[in-house]
N, C-alpha and C. Protein backbone atom coordinates (compact mmCIF):
# COMPACT_ATOMS: atom_id res chain seq x y z
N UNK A 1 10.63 -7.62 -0.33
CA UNK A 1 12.05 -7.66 -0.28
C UNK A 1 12.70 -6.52 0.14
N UNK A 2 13.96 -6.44 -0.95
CA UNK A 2 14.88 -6.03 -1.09
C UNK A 2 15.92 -6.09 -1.66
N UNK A 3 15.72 -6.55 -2.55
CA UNK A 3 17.35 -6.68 -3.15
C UNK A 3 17.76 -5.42 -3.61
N UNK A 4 19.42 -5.16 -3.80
CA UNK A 4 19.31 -3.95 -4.00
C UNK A 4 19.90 -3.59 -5.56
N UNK A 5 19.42 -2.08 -5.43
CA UNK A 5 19.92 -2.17 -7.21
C UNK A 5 19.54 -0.23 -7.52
N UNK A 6 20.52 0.25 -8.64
CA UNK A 6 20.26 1.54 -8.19
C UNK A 6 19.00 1.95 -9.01
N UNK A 7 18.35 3.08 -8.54
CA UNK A 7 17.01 3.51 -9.20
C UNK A 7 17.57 5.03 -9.23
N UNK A 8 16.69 5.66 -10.29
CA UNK A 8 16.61 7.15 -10.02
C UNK A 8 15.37 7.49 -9.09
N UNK A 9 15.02 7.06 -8.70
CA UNK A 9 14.05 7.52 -7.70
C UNK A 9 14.19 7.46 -6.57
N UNK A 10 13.48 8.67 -5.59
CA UNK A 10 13.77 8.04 -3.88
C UNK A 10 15.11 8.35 -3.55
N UNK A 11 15.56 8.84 -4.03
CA UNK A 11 16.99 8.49 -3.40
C UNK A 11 17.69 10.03 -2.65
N UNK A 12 16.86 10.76 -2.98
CA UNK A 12 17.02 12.62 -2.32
C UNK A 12 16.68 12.59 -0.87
N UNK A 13 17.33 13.37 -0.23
CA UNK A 13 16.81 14.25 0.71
C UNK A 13 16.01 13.59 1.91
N UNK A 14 15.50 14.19 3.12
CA UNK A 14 15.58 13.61 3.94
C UNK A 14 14.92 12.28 4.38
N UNK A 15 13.63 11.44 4.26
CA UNK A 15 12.84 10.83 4.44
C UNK A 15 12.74 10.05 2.77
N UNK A 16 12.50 10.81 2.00
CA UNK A 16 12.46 10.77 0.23
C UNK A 16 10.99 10.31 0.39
N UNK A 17 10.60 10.30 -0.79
CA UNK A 17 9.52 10.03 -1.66
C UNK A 17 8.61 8.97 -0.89
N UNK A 18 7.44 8.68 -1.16
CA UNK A 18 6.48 7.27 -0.65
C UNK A 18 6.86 6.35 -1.02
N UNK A 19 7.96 5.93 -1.90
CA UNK A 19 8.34 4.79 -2.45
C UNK A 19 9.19 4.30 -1.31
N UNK A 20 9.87 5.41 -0.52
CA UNK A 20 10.70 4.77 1.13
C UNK A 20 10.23 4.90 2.27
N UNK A 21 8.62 4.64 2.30
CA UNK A 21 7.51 4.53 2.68
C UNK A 21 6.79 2.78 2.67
N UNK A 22 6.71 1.73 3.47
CA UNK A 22 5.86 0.94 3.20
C UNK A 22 5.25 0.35 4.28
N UNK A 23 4.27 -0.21 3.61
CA UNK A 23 3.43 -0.91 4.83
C UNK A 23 2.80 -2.24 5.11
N UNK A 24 2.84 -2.73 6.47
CA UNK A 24 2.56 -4.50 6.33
C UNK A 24 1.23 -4.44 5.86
N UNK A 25 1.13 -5.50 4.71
CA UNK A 25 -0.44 -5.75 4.23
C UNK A 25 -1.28 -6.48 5.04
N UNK A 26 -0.65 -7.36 6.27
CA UNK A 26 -1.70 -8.42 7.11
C UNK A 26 -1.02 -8.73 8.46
N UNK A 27 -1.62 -9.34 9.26
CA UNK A 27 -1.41 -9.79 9.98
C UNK A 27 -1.35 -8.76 11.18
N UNK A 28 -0.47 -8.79 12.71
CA UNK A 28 -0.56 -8.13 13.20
C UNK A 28 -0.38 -7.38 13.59
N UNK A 29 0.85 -6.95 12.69
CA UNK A 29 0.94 -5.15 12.33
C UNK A 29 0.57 -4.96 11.07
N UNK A 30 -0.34 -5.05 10.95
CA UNK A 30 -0.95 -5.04 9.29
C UNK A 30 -1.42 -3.42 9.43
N UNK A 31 -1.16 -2.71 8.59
CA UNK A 31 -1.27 -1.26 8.35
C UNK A 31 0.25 -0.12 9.10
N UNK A 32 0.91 -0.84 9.83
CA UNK A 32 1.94 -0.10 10.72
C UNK A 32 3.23 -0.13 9.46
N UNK A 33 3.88 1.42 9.07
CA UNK A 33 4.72 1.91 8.16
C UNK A 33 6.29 1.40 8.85
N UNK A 34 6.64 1.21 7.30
CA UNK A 34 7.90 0.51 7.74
C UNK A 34 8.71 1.58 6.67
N UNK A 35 9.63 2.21 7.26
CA UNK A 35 10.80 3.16 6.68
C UNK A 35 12.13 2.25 6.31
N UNK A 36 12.89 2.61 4.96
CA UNK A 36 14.01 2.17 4.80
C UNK A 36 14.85 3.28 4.29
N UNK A 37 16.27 3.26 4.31
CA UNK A 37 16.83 4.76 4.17
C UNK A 37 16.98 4.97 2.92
N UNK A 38 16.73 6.71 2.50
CA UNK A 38 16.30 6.95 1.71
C UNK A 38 17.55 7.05 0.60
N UNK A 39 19.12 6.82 1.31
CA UNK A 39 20.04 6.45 0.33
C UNK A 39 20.27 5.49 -0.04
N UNK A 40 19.43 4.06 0.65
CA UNK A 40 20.34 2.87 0.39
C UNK A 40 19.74 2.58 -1.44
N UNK A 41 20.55 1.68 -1.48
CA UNK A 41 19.88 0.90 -3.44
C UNK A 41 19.09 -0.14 -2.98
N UNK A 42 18.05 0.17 -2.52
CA UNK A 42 16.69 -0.91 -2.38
C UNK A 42 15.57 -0.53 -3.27
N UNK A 43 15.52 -2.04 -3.48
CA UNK A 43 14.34 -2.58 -4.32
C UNK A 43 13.28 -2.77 -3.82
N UNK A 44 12.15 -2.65 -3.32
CA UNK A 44 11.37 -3.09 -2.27
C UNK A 44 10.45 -3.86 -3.55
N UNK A 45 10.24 -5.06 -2.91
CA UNK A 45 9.16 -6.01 -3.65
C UNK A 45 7.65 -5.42 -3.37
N UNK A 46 7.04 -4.50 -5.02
CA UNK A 46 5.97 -4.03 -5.06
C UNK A 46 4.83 -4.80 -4.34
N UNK A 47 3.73 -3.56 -3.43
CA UNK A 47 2.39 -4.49 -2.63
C UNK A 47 1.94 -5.38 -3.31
N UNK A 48 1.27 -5.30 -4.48
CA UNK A 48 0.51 -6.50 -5.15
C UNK A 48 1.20 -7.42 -5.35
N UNK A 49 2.44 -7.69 -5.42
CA UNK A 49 3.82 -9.12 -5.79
C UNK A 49 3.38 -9.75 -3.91
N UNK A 50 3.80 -8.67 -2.95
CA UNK A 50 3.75 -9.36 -1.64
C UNK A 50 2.54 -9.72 -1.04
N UNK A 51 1.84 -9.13 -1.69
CA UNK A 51 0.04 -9.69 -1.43
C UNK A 51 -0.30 -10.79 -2.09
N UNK A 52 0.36 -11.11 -3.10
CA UNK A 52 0.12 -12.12 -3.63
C UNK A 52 0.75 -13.40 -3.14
N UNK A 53 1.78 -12.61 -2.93
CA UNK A 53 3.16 -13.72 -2.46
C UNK A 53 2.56 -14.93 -1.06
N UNK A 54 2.11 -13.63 -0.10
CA UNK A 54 1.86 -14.08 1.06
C UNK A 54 0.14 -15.03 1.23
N UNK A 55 -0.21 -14.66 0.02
CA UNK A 55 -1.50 -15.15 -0.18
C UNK A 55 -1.27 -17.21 -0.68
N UNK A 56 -0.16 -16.99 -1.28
CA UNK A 56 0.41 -18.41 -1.30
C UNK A 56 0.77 -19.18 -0.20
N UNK A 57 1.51 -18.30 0.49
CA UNK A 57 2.38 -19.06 1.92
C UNK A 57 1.40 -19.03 2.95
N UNK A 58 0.36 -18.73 2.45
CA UNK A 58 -0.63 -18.42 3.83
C UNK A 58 -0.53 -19.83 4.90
N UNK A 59 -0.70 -21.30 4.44
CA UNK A 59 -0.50 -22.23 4.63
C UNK A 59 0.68 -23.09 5.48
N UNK A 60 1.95 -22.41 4.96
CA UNK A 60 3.00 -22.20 5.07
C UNK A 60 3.69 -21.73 6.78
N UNK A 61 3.22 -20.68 7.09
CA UNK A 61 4.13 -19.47 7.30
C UNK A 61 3.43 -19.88 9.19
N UNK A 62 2.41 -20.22 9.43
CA UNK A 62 2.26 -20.27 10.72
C UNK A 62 3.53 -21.38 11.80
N UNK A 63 4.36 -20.81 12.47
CA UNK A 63 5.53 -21.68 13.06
C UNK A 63 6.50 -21.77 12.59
N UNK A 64 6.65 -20.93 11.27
CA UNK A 64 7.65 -21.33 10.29
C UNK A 64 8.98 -20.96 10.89
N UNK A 65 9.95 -21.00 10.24
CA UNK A 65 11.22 -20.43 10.51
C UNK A 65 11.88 -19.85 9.08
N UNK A 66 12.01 -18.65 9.03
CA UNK A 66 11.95 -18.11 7.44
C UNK A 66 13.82 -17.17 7.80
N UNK A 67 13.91 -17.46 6.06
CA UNK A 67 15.20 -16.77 5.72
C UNK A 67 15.06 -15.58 4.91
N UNK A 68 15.41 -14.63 5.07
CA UNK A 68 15.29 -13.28 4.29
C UNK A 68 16.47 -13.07 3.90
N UNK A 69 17.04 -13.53 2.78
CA UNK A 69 18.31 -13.50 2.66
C UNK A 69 19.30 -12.24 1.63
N UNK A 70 18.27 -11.13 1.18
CA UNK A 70 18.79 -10.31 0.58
C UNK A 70 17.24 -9.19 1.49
N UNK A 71 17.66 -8.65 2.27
CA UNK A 71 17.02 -8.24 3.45
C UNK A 71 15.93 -6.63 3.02
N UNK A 72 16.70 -6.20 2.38
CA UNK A 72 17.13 -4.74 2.25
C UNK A 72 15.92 -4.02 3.41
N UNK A 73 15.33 -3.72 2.88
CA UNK A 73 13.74 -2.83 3.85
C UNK A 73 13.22 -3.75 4.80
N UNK A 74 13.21 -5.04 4.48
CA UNK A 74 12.64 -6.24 5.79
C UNK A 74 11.41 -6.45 5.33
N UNK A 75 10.60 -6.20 4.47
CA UNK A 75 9.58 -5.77 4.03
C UNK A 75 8.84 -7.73 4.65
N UNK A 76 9.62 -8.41 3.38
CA UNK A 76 9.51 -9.47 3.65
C UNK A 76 9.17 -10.50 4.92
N UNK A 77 10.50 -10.18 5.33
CA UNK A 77 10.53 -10.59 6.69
C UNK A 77 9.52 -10.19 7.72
N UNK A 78 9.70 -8.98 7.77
CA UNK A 78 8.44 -8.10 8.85
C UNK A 78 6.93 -8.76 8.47
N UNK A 79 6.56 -9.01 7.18
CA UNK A 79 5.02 -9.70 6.55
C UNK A 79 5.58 -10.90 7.22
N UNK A 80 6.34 -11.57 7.34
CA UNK A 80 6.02 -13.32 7.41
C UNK A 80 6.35 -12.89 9.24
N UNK A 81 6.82 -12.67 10.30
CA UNK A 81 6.61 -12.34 11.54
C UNK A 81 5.38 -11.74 11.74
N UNK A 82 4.73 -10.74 11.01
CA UNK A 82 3.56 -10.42 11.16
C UNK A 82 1.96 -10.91 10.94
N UNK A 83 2.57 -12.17 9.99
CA UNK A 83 1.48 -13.37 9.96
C UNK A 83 1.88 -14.44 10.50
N UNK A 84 2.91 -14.69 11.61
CA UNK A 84 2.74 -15.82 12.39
C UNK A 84 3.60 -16.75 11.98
N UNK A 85 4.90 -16.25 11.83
CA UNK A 85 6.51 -16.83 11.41
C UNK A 85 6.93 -17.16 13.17
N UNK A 86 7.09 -18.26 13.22
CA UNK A 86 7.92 -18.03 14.39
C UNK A 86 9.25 -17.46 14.76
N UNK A 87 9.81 -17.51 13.22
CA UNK A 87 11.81 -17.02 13.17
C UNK A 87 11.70 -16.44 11.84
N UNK A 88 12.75 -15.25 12.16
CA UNK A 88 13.33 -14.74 10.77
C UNK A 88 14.69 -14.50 11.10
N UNK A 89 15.36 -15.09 9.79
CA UNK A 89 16.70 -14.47 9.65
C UNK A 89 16.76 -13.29 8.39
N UNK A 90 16.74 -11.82 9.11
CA UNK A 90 17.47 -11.16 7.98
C UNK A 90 18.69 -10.96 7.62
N UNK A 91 19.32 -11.04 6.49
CA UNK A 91 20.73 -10.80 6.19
C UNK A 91 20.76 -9.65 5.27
N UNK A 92 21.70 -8.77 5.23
CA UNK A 92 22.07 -7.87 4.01
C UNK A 92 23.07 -7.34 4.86
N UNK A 93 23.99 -7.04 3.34
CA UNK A 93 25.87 -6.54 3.16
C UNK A 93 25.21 -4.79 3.94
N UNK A 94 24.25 -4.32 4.02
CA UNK A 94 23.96 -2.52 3.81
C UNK A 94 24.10 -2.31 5.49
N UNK A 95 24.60 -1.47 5.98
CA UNK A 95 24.82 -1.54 7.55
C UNK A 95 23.51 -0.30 7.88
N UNK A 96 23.22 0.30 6.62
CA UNK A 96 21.94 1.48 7.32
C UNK A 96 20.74 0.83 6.98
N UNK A 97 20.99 -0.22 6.42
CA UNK A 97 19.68 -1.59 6.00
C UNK A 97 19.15 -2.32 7.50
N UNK A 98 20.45 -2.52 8.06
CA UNK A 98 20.75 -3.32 8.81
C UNK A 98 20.12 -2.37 10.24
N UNK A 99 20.58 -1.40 10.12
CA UNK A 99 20.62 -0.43 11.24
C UNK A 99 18.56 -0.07 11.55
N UNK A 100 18.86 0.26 10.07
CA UNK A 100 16.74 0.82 10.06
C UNK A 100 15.62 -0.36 10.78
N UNK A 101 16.44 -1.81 10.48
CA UNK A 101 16.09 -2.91 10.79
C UNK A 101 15.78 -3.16 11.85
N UNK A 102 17.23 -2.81 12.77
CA UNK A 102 17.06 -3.38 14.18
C UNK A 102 16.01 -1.99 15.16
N UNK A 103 15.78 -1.12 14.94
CA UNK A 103 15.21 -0.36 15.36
C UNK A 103 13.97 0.04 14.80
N UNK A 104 13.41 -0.90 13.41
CA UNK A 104 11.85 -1.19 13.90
C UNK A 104 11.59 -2.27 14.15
N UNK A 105 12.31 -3.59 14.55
CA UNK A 105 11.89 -4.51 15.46
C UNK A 105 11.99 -4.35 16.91
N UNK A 106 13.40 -3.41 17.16
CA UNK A 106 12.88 -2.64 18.39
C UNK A 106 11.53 -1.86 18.74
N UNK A 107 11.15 -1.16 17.84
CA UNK A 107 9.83 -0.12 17.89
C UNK A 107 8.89 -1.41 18.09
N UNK A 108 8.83 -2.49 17.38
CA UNK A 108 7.48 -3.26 17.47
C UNK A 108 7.90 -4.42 18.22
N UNK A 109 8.68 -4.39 19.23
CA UNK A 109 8.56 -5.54 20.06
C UNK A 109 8.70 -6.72 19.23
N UNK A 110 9.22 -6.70 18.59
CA UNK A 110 9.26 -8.31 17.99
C UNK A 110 9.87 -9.72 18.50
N UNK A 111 9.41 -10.68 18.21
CA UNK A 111 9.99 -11.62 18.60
C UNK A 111 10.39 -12.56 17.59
N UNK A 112 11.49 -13.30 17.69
CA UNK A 112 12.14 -14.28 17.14
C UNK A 112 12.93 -13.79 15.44
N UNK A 113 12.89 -12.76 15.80
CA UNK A 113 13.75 -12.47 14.60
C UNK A 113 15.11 -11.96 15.15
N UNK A 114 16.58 -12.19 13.76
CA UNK A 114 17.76 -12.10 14.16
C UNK A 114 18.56 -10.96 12.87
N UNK A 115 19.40 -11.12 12.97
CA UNK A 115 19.81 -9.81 12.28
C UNK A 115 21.49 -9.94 11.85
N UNK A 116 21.71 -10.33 10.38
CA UNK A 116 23.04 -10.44 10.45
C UNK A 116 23.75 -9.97 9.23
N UNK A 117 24.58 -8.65 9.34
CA UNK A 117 25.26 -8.24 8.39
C UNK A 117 25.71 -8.85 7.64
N UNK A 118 25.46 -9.75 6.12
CA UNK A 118 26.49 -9.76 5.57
C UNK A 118 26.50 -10.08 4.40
N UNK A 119 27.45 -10.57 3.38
CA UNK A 119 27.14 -10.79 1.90
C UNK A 119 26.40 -12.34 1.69
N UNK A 120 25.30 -12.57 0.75
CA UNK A 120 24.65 -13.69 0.78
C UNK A 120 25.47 -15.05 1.05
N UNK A 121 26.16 -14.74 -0.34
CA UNK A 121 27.35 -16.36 -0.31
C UNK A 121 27.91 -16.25 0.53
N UNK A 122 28.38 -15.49 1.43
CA UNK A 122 29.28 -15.64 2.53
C UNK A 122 28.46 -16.03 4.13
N UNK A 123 27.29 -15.88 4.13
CA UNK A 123 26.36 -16.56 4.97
C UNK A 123 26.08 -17.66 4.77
N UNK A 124 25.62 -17.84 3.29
CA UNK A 124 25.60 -19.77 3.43
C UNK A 124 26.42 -20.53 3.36
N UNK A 125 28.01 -19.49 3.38
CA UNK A 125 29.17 -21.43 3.63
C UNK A 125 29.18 -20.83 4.40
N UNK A 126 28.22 -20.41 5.88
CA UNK A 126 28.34 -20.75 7.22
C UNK A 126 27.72 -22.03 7.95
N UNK A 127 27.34 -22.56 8.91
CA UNK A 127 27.16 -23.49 9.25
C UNK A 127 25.55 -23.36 9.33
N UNK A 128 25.09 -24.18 8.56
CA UNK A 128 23.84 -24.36 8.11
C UNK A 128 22.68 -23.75 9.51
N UNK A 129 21.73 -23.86 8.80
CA UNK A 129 20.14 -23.92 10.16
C UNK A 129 18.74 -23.88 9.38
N UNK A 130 18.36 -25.05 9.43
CA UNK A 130 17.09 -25.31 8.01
C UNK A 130 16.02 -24.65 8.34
N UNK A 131 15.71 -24.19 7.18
CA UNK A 131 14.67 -23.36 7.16
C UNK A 131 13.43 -23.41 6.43
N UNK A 132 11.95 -23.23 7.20
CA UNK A 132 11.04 -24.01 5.83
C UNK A 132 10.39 -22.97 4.97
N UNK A 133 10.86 -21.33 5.01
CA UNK A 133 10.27 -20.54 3.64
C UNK A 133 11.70 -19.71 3.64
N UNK A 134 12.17 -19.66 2.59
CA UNK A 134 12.90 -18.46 1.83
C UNK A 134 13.07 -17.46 1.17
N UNK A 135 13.11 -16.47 1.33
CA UNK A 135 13.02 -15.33 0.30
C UNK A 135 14.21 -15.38 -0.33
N UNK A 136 14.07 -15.15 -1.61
CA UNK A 136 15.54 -15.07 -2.46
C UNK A 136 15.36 -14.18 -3.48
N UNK A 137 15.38 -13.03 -3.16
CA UNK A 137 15.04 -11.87 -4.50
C UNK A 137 16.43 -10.73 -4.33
N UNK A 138 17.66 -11.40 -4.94
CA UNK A 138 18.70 -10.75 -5.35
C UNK A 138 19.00 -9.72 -6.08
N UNK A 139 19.66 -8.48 -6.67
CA UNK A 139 19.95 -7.73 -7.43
C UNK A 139 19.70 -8.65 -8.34
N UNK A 140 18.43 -7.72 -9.84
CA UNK A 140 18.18 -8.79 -10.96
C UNK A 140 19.38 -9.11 -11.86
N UNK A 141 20.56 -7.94 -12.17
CA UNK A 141 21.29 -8.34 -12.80
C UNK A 141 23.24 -8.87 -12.31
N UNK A 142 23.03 -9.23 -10.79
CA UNK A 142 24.39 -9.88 -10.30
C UNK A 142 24.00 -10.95 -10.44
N UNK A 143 23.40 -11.99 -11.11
CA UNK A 143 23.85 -13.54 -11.77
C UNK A 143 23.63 -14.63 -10.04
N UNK A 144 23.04 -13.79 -8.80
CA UNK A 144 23.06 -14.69 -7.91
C UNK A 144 21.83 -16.05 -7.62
N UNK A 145 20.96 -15.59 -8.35
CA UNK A 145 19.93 -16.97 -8.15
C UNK A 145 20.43 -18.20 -8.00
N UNK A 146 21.34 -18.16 -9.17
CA UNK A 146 22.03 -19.87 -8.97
C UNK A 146 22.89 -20.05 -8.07
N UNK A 147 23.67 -19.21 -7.98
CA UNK A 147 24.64 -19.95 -6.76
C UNK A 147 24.20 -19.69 -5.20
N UNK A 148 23.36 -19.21 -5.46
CA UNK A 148 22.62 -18.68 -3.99
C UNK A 148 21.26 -20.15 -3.93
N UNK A 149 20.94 -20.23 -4.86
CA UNK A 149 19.87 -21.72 -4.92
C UNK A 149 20.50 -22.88 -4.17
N UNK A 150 21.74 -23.13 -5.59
CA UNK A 150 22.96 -24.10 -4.96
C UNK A 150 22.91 -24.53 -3.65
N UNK A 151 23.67 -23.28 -2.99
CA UNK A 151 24.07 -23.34 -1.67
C UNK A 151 22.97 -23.32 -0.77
N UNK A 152 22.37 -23.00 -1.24
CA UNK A 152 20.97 -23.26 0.32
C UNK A 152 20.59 -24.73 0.15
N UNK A 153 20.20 -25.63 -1.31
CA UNK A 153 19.75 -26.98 -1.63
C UNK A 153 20.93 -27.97 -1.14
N UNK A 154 22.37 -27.79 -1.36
CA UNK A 154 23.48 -28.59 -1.18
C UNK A 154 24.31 -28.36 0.31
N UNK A 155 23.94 -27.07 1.18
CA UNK A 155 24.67 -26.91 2.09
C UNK A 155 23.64 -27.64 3.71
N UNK A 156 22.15 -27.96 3.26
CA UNK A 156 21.29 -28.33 4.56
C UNK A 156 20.91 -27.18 4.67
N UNK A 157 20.65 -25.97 4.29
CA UNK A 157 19.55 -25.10 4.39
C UNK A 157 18.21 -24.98 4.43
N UNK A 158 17.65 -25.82 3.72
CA UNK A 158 16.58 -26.17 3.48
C UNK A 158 15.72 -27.16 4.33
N UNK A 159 14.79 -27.31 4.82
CA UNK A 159 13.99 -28.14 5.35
C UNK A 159 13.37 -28.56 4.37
N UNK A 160 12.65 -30.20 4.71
CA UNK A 160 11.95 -30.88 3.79
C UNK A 160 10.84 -30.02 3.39
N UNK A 161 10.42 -30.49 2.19
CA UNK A 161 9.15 -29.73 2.09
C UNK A 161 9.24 -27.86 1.43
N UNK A 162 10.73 -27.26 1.95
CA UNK A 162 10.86 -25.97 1.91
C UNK A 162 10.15 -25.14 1.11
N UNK A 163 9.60 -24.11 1.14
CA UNK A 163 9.11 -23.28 0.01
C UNK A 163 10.14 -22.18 0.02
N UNK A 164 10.58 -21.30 -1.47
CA UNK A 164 11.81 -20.76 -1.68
C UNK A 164 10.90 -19.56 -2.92
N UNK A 165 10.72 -18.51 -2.08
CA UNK A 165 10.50 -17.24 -3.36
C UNK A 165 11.67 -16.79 -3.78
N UNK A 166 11.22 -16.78 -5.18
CA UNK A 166 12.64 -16.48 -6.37
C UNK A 166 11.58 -14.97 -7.01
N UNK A 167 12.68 -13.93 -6.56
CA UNK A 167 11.95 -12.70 -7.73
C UNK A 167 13.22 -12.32 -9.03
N UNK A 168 12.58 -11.57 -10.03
CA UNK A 168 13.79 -11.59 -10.61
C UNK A 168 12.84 -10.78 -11.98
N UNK A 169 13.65 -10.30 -12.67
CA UNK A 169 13.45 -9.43 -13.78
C UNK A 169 12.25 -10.40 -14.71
N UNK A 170 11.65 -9.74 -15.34
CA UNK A 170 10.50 -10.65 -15.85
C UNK A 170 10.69 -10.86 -17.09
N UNK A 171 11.54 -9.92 -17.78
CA UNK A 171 11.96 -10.42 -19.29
C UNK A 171 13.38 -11.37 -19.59
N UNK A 172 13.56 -11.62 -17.96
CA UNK A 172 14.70 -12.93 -18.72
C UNK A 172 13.81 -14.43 -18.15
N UNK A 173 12.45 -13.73 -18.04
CA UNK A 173 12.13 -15.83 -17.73
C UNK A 173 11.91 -16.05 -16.36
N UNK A 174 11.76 -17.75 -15.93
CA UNK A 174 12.44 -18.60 -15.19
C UNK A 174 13.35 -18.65 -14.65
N UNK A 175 14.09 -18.35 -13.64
CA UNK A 175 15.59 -18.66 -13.25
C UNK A 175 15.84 -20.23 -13.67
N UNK A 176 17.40 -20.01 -14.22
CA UNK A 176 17.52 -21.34 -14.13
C UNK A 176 18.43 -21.97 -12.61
N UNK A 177 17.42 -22.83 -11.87
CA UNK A 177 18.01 -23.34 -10.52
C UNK A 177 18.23 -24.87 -10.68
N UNK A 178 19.10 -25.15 -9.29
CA UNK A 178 19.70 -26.91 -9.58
C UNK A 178 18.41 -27.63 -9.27
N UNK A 179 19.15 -28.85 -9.71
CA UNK A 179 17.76 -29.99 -9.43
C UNK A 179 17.30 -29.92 -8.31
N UNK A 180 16.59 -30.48 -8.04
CA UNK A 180 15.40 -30.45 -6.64
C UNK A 180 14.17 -29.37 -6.76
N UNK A 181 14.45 -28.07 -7.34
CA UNK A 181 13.61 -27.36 -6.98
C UNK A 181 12.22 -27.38 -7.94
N UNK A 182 11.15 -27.99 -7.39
CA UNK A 182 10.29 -27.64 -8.64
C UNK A 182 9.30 -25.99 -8.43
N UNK A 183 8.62 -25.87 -9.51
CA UNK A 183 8.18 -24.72 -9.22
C UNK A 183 6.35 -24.91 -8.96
N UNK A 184 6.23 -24.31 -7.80
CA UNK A 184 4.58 -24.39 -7.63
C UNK A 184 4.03 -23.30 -7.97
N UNK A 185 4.38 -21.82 -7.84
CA UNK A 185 2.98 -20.38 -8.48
C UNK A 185 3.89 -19.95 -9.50
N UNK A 186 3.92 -19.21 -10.11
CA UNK A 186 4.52 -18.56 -10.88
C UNK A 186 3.50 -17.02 -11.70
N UNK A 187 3.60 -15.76 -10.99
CA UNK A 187 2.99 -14.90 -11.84
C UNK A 187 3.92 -13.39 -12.79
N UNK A 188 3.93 -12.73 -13.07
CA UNK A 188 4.34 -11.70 -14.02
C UNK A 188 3.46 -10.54 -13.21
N UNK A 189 3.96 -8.97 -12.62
CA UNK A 189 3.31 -8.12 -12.46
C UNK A 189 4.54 -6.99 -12.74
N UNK A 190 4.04 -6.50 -14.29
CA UNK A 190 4.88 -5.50 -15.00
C UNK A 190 6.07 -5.97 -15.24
N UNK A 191 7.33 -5.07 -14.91
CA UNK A 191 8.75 -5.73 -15.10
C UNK A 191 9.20 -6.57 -14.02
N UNK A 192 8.31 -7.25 -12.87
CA UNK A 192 8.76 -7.97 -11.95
C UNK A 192 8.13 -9.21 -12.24
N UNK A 193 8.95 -10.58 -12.63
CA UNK A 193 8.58 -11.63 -12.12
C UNK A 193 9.13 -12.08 -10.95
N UNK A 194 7.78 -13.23 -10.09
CA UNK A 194 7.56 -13.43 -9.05
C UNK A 194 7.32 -15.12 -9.00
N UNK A 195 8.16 -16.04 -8.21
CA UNK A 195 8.26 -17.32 -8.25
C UNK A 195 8.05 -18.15 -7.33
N UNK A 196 7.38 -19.13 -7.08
CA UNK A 196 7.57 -19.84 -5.67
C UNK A 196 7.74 -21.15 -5.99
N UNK A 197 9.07 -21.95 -5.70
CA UNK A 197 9.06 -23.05 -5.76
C UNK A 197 9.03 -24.06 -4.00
N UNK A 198 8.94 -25.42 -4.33
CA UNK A 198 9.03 -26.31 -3.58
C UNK A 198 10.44 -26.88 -3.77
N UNK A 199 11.14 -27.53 -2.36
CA UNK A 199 12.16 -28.21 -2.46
C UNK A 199 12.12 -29.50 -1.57
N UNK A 200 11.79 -30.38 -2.38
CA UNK A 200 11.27 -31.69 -1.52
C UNK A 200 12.02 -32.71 -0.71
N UNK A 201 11.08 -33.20 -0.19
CA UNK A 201 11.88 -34.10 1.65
C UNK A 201 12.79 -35.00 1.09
N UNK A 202 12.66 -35.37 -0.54
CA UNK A 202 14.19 -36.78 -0.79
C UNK A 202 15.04 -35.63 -1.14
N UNK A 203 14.89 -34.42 -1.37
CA UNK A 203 16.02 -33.58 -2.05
C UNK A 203 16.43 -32.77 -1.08
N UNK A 204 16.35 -32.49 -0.32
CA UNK A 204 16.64 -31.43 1.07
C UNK A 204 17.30 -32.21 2.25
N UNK A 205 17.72 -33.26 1.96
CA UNK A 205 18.74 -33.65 3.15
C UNK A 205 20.07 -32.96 2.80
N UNK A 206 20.71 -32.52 3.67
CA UNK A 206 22.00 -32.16 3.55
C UNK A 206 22.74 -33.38 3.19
């Protein structure tokens, strides 16, 4: 990921710490460092959560068309293009999020990824474009899982079938999300829980 949220760490001086330091675990920039700025409030979703993560979607992710919808580092996004995503949409409100973004998909030639400033809810009452994996790992404590679930299940966001990662603080649980979504992995690593549900072909029509 990325969602963002403030830390005392990382957050000094020029480059900062290895924590604003990361790197793709697979595919075909698998080992190539991905920088995010060392002021923004990013969360980056720890290696073993995205190793795991991607170890689920493995199935998934070849042709896909994926949403990164709380963007911050791209971390996300960059792993699912780098194992054979055909599309990514990143979004995030951070313009030096945004900025670090477009200039390492410039550096790596990328293809089929897009890039769009802005606040979550205010992207999805835009005019839909279905998508079959989601990332959804919001600031743990702005209350957005649900209405950010909502609107992707009720607005045609979703493709049949969709798979939708939910991250989120590990001592409040489960998110609670609207009907349709059931949940297929579910693991705990430290204070991060890590979620993947399904959103199925009678429940994903717009």
């Amino acid at each position: 990921m990325a969602a963002r949220v403030k830390t005392a760490q990382g957050t000094r001086g020029g480059r900062g710490p290895a924590a604003r330091v990361l790197r793709i675990i697979g595919g075909r920039w698998r080992g190539r460092k991905l920088r995010f700025p060392a002021d923004a409030d990013i969360r980056p979703t720890p290696d073993r959560v995205r190793e795991t993560l991607f170890n689920w979607l493995a199935p998934e992710l070849p042709g896909a068309r994926c949403l990164d919808l709380f963007a911050g580092s791209g971390a996300l996004g960059l792993e699912a293009l780098s194992r054979g995503a055909a599309a990514v949409t990143f979004v995030d409100r951070d313009a030096a999020a945004i900025r670090e973004l477009r200039a390492r998909l410039e550096e790596w030639q990328a293809v089929g990824a897009q890039l769009a400033r802005a606040d979550a809810l205010s992207f999805l009452a835009g005019t839909p474009s279905q998508y079959q994996v989601v990332f959804l790992d919001p600031p743990y404590a702005a209350g957005l899982l649900p209405p950010c679930a909502a609107a992707l299940a009720t607005r045609g966001w979703l493709a049949p079938g969709a798979r939708v990662y939910v991250e989120c603080a590990a001592r409040e649980g489960l998110p609670a999300l609207p009907p349709g979504f059931e949940l297929v992995r579910s693991k705990r690593a430290g204070e991060v829980g890590y979620h993947l549900y399904g959103y199925p072909a009678a429940a994903a029509a717009p």
